[in-house]
C-alpha atoms as a PDB file:
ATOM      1  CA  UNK A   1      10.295 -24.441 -12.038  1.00  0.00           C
ATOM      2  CA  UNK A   2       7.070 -23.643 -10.302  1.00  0.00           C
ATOM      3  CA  UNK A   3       7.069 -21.129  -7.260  1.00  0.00           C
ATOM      4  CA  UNK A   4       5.638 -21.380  -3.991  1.00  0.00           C
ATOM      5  CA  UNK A   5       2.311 -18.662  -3.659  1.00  0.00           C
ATOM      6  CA  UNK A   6       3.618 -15.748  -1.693  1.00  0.00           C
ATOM      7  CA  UNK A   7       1.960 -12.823  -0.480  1.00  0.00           C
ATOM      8  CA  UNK A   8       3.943 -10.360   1.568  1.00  0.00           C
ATOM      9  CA  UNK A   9       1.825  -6.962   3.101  1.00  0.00           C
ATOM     10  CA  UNK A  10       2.893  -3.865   5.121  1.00  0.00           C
ATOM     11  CA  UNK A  11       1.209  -1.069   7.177  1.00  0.00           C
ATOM     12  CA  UNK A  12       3.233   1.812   6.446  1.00  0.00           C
ATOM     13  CA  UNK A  13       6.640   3.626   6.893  1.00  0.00           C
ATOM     14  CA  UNK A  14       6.696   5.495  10.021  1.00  0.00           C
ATOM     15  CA  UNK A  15       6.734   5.429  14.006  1.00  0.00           C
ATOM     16  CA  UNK A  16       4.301   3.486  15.756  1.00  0.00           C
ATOM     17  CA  UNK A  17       4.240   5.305  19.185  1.00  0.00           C
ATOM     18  CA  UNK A  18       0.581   3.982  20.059  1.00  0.00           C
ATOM     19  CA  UNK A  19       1.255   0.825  21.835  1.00  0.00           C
ATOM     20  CA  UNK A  20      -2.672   0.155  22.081  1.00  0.00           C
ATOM     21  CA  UNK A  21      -2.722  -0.261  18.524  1.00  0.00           C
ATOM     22  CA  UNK A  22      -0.063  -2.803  18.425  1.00  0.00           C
ATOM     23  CA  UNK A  23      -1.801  -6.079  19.235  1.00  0.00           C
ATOM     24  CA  UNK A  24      -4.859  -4.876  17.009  1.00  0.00           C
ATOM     25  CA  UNK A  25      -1.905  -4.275  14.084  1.00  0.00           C
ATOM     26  CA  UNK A  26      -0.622  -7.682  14.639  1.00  0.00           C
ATOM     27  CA  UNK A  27      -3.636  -9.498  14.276  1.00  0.00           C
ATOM     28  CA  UNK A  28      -4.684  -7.431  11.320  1.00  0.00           C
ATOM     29  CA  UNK A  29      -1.758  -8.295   9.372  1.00  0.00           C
ATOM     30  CA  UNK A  30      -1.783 -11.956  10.145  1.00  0.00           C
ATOM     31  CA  UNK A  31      -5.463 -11.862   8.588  1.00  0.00           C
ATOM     32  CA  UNK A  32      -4.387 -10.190   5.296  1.00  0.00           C
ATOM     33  CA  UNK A  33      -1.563 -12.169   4.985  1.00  0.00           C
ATOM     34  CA  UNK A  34      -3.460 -15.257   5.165  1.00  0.00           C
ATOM     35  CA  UNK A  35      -6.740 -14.294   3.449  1.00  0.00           C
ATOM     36  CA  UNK A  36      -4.713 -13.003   0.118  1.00  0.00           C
ATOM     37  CA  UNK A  37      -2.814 -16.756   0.903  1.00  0.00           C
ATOM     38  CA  UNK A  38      -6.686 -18.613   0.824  1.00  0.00           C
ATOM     39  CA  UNK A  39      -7.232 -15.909  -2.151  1.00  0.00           C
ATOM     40  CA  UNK A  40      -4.449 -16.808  -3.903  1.00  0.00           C
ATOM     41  CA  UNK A  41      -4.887 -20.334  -4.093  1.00  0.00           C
ATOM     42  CA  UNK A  42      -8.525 -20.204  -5.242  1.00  0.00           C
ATOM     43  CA  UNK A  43      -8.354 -17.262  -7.601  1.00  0.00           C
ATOM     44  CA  UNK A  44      -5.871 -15.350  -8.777  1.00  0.00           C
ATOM     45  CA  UNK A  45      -2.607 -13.238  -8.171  1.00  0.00           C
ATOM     46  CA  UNK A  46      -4.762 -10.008  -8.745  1.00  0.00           C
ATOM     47  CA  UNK A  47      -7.484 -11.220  -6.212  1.00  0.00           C
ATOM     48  CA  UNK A  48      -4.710 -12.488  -3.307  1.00  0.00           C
ATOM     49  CA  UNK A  49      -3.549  -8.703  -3.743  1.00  0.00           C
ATOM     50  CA  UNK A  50      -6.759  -6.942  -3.402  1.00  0.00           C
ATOM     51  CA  UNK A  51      -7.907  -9.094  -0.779  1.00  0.00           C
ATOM     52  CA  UNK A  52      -4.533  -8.762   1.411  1.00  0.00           C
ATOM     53  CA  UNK A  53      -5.311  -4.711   1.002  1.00  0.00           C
ATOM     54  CA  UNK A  54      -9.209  -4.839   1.479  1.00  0.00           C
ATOM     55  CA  UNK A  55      -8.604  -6.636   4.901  1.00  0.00           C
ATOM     56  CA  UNK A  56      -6.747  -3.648   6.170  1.00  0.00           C
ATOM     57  CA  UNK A  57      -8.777  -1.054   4.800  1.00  0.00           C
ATOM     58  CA  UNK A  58     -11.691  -2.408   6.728  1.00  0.00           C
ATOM     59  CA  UNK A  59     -10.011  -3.068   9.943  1.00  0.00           C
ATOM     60  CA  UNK A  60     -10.235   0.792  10.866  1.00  0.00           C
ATOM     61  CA  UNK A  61      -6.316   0.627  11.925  1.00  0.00           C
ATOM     62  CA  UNK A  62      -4.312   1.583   9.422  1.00  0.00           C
ATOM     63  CA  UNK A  63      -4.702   4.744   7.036  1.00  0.00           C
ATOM     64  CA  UNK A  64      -7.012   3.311   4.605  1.00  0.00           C
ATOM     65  CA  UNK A  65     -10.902   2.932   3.799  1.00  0.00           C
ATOM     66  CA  UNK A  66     -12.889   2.898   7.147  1.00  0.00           C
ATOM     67  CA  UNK A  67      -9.134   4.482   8.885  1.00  0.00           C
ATOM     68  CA  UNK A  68      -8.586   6.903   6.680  1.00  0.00           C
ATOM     69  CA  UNK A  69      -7.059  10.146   8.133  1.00  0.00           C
ATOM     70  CA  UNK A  70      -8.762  13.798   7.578  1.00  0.00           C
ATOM     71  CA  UNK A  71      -7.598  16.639   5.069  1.00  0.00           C
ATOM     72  CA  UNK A  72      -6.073  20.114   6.405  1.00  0.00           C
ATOM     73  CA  UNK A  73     -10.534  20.998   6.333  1.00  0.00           C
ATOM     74  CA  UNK A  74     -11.837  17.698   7.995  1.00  0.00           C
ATOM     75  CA  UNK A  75     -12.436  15.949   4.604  1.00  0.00           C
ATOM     76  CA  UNK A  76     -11.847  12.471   3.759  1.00  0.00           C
ATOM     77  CA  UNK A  77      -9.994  11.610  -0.103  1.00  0.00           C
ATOM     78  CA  UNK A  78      -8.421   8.086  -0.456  1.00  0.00           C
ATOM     79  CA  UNK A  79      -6.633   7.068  -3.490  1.00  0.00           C
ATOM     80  CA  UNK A  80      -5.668   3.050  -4.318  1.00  0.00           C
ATOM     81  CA  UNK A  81      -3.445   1.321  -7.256  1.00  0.00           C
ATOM     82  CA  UNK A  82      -3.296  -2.322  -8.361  1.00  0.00           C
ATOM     83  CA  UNK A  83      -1.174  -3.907 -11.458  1.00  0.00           C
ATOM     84  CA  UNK A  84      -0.740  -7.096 -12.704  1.00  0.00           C
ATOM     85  CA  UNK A  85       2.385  -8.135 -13.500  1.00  0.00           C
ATOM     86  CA  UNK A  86       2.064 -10.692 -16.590  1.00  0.00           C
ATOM     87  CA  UNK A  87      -0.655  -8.058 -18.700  1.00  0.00           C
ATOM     88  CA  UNK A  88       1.186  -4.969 -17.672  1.00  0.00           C
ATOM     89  CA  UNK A  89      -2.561  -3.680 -16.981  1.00  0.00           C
ATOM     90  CA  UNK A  90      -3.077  -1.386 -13.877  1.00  0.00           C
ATOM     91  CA  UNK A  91      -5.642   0.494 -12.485  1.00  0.00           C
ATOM     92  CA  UNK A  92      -5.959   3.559  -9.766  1.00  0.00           C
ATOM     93  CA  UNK A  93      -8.314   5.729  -8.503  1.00  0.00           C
ATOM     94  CA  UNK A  94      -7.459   8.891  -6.255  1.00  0.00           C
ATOM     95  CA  UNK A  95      -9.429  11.028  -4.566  1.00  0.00           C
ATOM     96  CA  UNK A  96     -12.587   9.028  -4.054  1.00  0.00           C
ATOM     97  CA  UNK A  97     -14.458   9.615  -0.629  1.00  0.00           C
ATOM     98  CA  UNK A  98     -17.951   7.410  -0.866  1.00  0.00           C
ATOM     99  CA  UNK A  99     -16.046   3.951  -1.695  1.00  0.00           C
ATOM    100  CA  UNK A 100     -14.990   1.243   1.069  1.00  0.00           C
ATOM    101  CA  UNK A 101     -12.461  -0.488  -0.430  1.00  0.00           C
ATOM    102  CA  UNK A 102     -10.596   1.697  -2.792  1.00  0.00           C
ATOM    103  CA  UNK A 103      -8.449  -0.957  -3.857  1.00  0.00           C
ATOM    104  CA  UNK A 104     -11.496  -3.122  -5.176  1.00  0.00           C
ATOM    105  CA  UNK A 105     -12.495  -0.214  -7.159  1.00  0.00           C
ATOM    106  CA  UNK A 106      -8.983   0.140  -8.731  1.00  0.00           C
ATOM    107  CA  UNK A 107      -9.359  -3.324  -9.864  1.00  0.00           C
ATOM    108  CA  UNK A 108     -12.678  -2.667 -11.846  1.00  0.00           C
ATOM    109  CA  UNK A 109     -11.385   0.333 -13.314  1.00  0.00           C
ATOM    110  CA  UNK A 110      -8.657  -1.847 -14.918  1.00  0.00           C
ATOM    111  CA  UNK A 111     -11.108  -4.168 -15.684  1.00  0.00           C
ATOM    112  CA  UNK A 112     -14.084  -2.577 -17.131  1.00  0.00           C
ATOM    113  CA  UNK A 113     -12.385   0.510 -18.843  1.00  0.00           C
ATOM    114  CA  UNK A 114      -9.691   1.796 -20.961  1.00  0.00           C
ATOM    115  CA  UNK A 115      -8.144   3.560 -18.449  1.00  0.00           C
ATOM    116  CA  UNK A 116      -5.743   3.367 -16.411  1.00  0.00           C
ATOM    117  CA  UNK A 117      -6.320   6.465 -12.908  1.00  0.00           C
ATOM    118  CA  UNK A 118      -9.813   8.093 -12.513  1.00  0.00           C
ATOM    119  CA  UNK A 119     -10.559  10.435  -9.733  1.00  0.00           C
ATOM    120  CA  UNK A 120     -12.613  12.113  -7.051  1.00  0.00           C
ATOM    121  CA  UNK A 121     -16.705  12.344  -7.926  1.00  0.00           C
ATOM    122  CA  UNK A 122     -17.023  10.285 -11.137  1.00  0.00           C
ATOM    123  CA  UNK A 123     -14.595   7.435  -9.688  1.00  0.00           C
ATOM    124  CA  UNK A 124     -16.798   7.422  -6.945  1.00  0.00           C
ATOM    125  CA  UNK A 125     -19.773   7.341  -9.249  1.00  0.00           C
ATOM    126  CA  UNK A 126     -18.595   4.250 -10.790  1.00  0.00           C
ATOM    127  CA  UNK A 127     -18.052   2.438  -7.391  1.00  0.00           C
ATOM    128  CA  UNK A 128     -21.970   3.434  -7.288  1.00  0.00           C
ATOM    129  CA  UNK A 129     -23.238   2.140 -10.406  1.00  0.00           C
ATOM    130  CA  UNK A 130     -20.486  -0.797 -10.247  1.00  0.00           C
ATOM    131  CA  UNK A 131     -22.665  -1.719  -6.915  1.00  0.00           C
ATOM    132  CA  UNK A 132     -19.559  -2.190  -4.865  1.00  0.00           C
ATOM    133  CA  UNK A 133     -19.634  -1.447  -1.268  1.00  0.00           C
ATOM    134  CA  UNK A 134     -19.609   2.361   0.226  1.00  0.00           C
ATOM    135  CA  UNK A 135     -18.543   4.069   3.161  1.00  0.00           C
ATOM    136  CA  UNK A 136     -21.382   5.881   5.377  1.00  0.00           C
ATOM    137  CA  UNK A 137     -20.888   9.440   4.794  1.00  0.00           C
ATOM    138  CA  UNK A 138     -18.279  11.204   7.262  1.00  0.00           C
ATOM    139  CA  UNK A 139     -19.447  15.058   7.665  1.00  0.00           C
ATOM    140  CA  UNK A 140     -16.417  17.368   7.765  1.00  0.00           C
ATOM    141  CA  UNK A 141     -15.151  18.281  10.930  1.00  0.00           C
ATOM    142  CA  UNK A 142     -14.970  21.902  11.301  1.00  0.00           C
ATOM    143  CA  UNK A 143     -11.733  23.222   9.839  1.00  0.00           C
ATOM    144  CA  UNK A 144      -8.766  23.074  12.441  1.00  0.00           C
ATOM    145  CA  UNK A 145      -7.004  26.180  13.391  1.00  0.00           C
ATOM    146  CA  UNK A 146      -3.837  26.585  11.221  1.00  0.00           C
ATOM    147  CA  UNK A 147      -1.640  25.665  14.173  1.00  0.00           C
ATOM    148  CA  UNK A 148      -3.528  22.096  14.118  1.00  0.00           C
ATOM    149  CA  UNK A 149      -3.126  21.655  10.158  1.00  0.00           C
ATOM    150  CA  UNK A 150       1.005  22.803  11.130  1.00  0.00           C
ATOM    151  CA  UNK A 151       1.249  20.031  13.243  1.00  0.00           C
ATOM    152  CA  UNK A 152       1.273  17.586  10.608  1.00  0.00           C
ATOM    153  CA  UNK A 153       5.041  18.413   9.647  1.00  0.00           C
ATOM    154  CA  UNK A 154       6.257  17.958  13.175  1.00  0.00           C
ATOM    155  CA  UNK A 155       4.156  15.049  13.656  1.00  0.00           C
ATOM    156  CA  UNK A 156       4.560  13.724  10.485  1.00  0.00           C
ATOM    157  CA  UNK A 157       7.100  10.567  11.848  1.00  0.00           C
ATOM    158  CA  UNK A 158       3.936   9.036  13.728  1.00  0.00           C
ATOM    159  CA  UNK A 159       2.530   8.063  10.447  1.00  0.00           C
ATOM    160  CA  UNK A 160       4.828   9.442   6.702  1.00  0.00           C
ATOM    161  CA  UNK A 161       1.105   8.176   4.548  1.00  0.00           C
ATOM    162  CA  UNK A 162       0.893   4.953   6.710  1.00  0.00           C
ATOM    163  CA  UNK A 163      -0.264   3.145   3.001  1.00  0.00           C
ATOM    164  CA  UNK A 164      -1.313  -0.463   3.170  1.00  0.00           C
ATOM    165  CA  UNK A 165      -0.107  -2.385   0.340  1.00  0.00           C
ATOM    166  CA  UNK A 166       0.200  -5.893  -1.046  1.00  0.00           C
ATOM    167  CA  UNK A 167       2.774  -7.857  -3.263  1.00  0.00           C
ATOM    168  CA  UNK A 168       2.151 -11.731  -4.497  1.00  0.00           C
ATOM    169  CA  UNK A 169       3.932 -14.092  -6.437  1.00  0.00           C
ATOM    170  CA  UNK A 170       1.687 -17.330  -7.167  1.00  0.00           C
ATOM    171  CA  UNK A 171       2.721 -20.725  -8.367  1.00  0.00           C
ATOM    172  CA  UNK A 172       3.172 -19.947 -11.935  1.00  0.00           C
ATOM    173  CA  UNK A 173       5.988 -16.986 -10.591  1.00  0.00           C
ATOM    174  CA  UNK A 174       3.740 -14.466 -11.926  1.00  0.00           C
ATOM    175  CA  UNK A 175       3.274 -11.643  -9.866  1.00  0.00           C
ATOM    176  CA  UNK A 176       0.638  -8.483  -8.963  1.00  0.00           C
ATOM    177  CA  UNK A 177       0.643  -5.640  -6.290  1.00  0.00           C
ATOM    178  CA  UNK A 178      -1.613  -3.673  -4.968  1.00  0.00           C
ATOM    179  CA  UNK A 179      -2.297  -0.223  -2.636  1.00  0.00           C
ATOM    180  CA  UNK A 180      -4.663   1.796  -0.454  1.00  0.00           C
ATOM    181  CA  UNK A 181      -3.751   4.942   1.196  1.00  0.00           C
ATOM    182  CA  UNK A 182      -5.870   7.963   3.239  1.00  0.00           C
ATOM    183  CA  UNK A 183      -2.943  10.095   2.032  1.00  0.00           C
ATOM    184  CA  UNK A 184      -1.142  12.248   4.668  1.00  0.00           C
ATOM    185  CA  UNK A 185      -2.972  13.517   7.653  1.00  0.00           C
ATOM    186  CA  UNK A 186      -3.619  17.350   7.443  1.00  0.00           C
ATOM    187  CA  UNK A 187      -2.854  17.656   3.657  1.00  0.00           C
ATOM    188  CA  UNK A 188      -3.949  20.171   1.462  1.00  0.00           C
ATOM    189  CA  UNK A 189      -7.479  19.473  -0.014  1.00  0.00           C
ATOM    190  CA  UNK A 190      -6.387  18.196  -3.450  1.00  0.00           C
ATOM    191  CA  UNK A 191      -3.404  16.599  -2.436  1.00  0.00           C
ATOM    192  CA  UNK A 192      -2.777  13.323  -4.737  1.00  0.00           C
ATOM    193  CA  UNK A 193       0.487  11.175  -3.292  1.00  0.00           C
ATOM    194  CA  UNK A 194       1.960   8.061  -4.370  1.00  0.00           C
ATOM    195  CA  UNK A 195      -0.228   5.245  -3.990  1.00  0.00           C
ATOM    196  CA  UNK A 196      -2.079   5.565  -7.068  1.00  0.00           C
ATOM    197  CA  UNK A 197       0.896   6.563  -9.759  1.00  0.00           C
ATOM    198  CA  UNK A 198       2.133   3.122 -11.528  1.00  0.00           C
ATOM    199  CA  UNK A 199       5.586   2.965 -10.876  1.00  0.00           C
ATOM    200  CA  UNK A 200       5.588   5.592  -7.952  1.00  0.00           C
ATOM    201  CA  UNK A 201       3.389   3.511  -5.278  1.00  0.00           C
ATOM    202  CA  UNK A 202       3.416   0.687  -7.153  1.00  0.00           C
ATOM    203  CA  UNK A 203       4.616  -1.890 -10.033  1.00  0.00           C
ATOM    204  CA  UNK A 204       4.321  -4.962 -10.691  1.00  0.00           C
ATOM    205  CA  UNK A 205       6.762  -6.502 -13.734  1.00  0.00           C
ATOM    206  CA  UNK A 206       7.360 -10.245 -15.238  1.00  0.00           C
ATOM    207  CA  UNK A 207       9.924 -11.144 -12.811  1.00  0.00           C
ATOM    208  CA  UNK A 208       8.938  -9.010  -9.551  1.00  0.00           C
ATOM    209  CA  UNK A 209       6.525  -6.735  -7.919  1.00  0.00           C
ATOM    210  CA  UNK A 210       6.841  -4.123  -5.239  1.00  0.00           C
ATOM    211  CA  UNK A 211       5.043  -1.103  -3.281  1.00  0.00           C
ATOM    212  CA  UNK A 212       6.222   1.919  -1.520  1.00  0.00           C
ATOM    213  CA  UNK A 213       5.587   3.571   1.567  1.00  0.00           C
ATOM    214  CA  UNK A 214       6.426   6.791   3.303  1.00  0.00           C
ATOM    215  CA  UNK A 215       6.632  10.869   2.170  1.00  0.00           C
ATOM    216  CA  UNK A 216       4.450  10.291  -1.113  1.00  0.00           C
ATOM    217  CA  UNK A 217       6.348  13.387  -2.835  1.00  0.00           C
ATOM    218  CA  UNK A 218       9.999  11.386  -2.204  1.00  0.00           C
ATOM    219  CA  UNK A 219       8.392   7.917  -3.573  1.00  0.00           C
ATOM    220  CA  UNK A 220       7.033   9.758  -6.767  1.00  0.00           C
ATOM    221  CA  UNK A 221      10.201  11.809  -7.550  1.00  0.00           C
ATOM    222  CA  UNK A 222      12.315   8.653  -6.830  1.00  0.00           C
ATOM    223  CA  UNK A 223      10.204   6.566  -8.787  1.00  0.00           C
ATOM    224  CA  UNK A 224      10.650   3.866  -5.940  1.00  0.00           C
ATOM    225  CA  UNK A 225       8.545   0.913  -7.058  1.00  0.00           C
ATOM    226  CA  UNK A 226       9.883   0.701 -10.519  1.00  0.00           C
ATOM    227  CA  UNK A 227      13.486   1.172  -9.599  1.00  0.00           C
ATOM    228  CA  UNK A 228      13.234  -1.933  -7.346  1.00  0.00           C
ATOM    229  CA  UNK A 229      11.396  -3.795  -9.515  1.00  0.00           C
ATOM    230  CA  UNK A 230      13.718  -3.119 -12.284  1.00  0.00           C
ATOM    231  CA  UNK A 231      16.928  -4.128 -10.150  1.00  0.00           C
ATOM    232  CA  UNK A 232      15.579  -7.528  -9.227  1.00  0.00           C
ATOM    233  CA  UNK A 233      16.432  -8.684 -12.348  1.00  0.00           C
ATOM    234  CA  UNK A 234      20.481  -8.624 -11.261  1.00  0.00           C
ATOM    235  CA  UNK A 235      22.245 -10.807  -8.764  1.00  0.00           C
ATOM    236  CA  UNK A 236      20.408 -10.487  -5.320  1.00  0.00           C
ATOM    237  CA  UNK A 237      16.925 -10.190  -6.964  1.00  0.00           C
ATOM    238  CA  UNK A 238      14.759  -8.272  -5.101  1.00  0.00           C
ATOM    239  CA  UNK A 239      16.221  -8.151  -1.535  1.00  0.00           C
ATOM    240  CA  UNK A 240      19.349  -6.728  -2.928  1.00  0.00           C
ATOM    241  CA  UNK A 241      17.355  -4.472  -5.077  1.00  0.00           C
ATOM    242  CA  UNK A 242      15.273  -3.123  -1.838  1.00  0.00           C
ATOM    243  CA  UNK A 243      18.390  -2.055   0.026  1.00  0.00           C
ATOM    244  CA  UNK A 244      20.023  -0.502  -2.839  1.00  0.00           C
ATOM    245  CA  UNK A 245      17.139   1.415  -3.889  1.00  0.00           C
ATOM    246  CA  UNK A 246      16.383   2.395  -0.136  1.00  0.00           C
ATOM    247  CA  UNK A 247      19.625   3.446   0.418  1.00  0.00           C
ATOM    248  CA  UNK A 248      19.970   5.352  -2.725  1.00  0.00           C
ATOM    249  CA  UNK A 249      16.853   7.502  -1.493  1.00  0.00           C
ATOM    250  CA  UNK A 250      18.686   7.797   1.428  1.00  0.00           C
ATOM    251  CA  UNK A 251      21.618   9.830   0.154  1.00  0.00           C
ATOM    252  CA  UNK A 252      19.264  11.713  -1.684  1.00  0.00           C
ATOM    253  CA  UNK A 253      16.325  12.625   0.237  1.00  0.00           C
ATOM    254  CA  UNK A 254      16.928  12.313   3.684  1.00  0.00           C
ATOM    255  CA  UNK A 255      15.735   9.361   6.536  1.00  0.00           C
ATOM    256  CA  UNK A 256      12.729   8.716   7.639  1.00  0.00           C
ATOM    257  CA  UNK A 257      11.482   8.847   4.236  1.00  0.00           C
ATOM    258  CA  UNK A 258      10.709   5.686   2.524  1.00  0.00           C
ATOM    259  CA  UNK A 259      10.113   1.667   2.896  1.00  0.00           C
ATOM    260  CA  UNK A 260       8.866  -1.061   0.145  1.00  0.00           C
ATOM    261  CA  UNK A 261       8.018  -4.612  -0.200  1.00  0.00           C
ATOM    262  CA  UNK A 262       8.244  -6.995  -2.645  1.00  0.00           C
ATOM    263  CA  UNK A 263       8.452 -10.173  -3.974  1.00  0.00           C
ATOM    264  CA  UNK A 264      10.154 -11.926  -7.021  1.00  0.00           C
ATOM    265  CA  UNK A 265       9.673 -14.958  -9.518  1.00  0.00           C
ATOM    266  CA  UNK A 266      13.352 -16.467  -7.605  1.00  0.00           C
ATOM    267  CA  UNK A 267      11.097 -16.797  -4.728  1.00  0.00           C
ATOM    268  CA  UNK A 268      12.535 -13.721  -2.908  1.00  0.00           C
ATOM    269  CA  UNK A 269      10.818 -11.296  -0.902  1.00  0.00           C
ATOM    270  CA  UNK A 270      11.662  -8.037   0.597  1.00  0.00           C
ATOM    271  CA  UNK A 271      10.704  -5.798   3.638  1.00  0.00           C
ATOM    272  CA  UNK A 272      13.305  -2.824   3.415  1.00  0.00           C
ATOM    273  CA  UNK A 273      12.546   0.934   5.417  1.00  0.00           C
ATOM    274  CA  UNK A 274      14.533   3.973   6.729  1.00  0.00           C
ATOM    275  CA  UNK A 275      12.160   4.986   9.224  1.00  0.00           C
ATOM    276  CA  UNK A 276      12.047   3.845  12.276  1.00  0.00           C
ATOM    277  CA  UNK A 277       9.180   1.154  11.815  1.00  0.00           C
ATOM    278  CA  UNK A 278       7.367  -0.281   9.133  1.00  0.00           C
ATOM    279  CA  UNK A 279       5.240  -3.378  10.123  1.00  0.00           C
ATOM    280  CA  UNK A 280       4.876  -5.973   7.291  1.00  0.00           C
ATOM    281  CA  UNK A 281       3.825  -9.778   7.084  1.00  0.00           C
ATOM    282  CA  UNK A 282       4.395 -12.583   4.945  1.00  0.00           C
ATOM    283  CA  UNK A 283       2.910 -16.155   4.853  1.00  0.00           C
ATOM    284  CA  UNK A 284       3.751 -18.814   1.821  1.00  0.00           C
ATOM    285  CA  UNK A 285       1.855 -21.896   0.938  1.00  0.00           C
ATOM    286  CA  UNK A 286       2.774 -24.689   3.825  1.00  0.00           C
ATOM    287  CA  UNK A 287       4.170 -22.108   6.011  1.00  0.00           C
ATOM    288  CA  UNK A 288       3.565 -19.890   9.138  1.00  0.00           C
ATOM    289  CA  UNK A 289       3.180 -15.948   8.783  1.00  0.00           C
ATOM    290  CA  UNK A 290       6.547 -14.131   9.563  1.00  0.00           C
ATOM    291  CA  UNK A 291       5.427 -10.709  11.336  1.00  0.00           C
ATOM    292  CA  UNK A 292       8.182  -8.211  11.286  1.00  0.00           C
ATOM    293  CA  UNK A 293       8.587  -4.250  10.863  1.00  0.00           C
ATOM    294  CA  UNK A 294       6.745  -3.228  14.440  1.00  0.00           C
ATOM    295  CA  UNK A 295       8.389  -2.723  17.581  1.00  0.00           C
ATOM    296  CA  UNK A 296       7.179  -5.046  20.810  1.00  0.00           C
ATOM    297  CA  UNK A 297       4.443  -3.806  23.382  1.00  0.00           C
ATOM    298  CA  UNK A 298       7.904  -2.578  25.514  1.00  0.00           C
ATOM    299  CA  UNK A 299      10.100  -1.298  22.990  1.00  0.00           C
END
């Protein structure tokens, strides 16, 4: 039986204490929700994905392309991950400074080479010759006093990696998923989380697809976005896999460490987090968006 197009985003794991941003938040997740839709429909799975992610990498309000958060010395490395579920392709890149939509160039590194995750100065390079778009260059801010770069660990449930990411299903129940991240504010220069490890951030499989969010070291040692996808093949699908696998991370790492999305060929979709917030959407063909995930302007 066919399946109705889905495409389900989120802004990342975390606390959002900055009511200002909430309206802006809302509306930005409506957008991607329904441009990946339009995408969807006209293209391709892989295209809905990347065009969910690109809208929130250029809306400046989320930690990704033009919001990206600074390094521990003022600088600026994103890293991005998309897979296709059907092919088993992927492609990542991570630590790439000069590119505006990291996820775009993730895509035409699975497209136009053998490989699967290249980094820093020559993925940038390619986003060059490639002629996709770039980011005006962002001087380093002088490097903050070590009590500054500390604050990142208290501060850290404002924002766990606040990673934008993308799962669709389209017609044919095939599926893709996608990623964009900033990384964690105050990091070590160097620093390579999640969003770009297949299977960590990411995965996308012949029956589901999902991406991770929150404390990049827990997703990758978890292997978060494999696990669910691998459990949505049992009774439940991918719902019942999100909770288990959330609350298996749980037990083993802690709280307010960890949320993922996903959707499955069943027609399932998930939105599942420990931390105290993790703002998602999801719109299907001949349907409304369903905003969820974010606390109201008073709460």
């Amino acid at each position: 039986m066919p399946c109705e197009p889905t495409v389900i985003v989120h802004g990342g794991a975390g606390s959002w204490r900055r009511k200002r941003r909430l309206g802006t938040a809302r509306r930005v997740l409506q957008e991607a929700v329904e441009q990946g839709l339009e995408a969807l429909l006209r293209q391709d799975r892989l295209e809905a994905a990347v065009r969910a992610v690109e809208v929130m990498e250029d809306s400046g309000v989320f930690n990704a392309g033009r919001g990206s958060v600074r390094d521990r010395e003022g600088g600026i490395s994103m890293d991005a991950g998309v897979m296709d579920g059907v092919t088993g392709d992927a492609g990542a890149v991570a630590m790439v400074s000069r590119v505006a939509n990291p996820v775009r160039l993730a895509l035409e590194v699975m497209r136009r080479t053998p490989h699967v995750l290249i980094a820093g100065e020559h993925a940038d390079q390619l986003a060059v010759e490639w002629g996709l778009r770039t980011l005006a260059r962002r001087r380093s801010r002088k490097r903050p006093e070590p009590r500054i770069a500390e604050r990142f660990w208290r501060l850290s449930g404002e924002a766990l990696g606040d990673t934008v990411g993308a799962a669709v299903l389209d017609g044919d129940c095939n599926t893709a998923a996608a990623v964009s991240t900033g990384g964690v504010r105050g990091k070590l220069p160097g620093r390579v989380g999640d969003s770009p490890l297949v299977g960590a951030g990411f995965y996308a499989g012949r029956f589901a697809a999902a991406v991770a969010t929150g404390v990049g070291e827990v997703i990758m040692l978890s292997l978060l976005s494999f696990r669910v996808v691998e459990g949505s093949v049992l009774a439940g699908g991918v719902g019942a896999s999100a909770e288990a696998v959330v609350s298996w991370v749980t037990r083993a790492y802690g709280g307010d460490t960890v949320g993922v999305i996903g959707v499955d060929a069943r027609g399932g979709y998930a939105a599942v987090y420990n931390t105290r917030h993790m703002p998602w959407a999801m719109a299907r063909r001949g349907g409304g968006v369903v905003i969820g995930g974010i606390p109201s302007s008073s709460g």
